[in-house]
C-alpha atoms as a PDB file:
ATOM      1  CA  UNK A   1      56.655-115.980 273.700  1.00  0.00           C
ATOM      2  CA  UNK A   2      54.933-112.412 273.941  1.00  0.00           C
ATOM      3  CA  UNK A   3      52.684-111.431 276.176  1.00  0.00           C
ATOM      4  CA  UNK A   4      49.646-111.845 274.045  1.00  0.00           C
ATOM      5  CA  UNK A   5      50.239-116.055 272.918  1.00  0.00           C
ATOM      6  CA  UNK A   6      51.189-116.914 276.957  1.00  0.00           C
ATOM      7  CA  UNK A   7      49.103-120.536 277.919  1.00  0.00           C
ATOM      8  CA  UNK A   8      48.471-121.505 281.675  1.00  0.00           C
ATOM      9  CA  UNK A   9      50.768-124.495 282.673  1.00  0.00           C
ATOM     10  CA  UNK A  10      49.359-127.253 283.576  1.00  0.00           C
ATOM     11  CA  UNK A  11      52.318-128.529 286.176  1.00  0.00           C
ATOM     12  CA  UNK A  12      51.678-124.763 287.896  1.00  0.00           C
ATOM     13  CA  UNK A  13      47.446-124.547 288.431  1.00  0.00           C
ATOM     14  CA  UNK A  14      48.121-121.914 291.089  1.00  0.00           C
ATOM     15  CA  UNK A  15      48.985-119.288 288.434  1.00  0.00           C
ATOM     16  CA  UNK A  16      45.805-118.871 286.522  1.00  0.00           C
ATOM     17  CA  UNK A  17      47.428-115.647 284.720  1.00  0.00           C
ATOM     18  CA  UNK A  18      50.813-114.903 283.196  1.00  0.00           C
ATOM     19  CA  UNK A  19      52.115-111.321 283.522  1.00  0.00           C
ATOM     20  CA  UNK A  20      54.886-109.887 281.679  1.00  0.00           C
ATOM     21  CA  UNK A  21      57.083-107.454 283.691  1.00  0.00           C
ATOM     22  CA  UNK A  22      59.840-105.240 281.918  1.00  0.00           C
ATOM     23  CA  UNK A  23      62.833-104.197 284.000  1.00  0.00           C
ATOM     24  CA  UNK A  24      65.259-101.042 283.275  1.00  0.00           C
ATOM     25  CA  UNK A  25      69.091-101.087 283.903  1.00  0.00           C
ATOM     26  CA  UNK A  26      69.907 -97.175 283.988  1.00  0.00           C
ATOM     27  CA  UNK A  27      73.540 -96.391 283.906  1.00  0.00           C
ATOM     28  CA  UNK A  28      76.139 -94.224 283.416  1.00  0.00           C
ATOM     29  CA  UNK A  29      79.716 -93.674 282.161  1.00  0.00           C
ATOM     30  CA  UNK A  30      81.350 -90.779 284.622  1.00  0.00           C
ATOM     31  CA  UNK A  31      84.127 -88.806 284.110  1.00  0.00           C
ATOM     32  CA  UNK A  32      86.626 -90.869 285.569  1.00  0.00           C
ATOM     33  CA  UNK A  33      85.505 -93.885 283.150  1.00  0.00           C
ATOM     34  CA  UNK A  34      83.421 -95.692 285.968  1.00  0.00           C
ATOM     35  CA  UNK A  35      79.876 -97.176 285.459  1.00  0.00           C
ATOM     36  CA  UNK A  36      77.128 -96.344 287.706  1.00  0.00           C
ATOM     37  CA  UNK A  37      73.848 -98.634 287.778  1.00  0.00           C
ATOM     38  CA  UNK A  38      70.767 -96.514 289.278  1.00  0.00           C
ATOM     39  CA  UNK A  39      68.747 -98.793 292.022  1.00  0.00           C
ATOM     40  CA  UNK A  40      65.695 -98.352 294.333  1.00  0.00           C
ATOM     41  CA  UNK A  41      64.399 -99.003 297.272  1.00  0.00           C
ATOM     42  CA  UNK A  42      61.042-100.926 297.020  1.00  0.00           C
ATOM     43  CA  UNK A  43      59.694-102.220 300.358  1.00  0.00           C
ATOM     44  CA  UNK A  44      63.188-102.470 301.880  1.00  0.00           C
ATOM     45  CA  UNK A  45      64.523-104.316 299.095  1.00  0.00           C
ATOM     46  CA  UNK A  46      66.777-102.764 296.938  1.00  0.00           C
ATOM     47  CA  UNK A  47      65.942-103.449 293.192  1.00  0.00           C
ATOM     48  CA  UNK A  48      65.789-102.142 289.383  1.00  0.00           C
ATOM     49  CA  UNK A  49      62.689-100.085 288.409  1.00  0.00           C
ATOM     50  CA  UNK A  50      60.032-102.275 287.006  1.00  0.00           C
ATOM     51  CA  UNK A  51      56.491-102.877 286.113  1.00  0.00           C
ATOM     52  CA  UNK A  52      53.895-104.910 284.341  1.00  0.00           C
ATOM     53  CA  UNK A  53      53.798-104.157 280.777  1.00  0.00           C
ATOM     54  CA  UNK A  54      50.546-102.420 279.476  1.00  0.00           C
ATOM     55  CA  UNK A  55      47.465-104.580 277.650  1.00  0.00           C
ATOM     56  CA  UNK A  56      48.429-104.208 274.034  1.00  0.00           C
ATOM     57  CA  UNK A  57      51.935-102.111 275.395  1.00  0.00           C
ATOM     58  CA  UNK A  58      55.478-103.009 274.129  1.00  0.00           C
ATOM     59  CA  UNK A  59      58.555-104.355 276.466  1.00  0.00           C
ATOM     60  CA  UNK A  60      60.229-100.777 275.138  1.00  0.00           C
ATOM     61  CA  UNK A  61      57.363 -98.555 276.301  1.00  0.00           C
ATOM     62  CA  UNK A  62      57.002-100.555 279.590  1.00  0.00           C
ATOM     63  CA  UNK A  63      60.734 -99.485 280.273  1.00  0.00           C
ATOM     64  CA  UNK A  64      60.523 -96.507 279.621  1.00  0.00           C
ATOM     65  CA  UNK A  65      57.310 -95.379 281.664  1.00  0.00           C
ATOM     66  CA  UNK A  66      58.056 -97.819 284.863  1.00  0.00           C
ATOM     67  CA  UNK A  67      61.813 -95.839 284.965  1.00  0.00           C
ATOM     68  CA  UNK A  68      60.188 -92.407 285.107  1.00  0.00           C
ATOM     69  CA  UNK A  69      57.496 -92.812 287.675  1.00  0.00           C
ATOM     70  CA  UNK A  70      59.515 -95.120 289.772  1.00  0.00           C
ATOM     71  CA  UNK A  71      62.620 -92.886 289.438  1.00  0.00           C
ATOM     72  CA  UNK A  72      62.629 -89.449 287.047  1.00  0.00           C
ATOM     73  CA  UNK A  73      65.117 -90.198 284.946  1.00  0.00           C
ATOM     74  CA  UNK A  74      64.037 -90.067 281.171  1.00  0.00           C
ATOM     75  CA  UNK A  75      66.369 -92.059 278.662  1.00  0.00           C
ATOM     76  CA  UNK A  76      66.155 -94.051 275.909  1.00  0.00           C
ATOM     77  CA  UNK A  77      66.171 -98.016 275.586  1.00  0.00           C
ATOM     78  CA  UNK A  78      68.719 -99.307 274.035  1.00  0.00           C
ATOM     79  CA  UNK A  79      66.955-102.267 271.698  1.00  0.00           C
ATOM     80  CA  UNK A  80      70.084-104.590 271.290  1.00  0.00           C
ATOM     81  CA  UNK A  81      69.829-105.383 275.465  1.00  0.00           C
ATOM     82  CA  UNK A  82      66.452-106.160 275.427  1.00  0.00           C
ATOM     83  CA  UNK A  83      65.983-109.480 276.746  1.00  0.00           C
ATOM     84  CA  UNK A  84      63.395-112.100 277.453  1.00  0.00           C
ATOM     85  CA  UNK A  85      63.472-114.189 281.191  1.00  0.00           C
END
């Protein structure tokens, strides 16, 4: 399913939209061969950066944009761990 063929389920009449979210899991290799995941705080949760994807706006780009503004860090997405919830 993309964002742009999504249908309204019946069994659910409360949710009269579907949005698509895209999440980004930042990490890092350091020196002494550990992996770091970067997290946020979002209303005294801590989470992953994330955000609704664009109209018309790719999963890819949605990463990318949601993990600077929530965060500053500028990366690249790495297409072979995209995946769909």
């Amino acid at each position: 399913m993309t964002p742009h063929d999504a249908q309204i389920d019946p069994q659910r009449p409360i949710a009269a939209t579907t949005r698509f979210a895209a999440c980004g899991v930042v990490y890092r290799w350091t020196r002494d061969i550990a992996l770091e995941f970067l997290i946020i705080k979002k209303r005294n949760h801590w989470t992953l950066p994330k955000g609704h994807l664009l109209q018309g706006g790719s999963a890819a780009e949605a990463i990318l944009r949601e993990v600077a503004e929530e965060t500053g860090v500028r990366g690249i997405v790495c297409s072979e761990l995209l995946q769909t919830l």
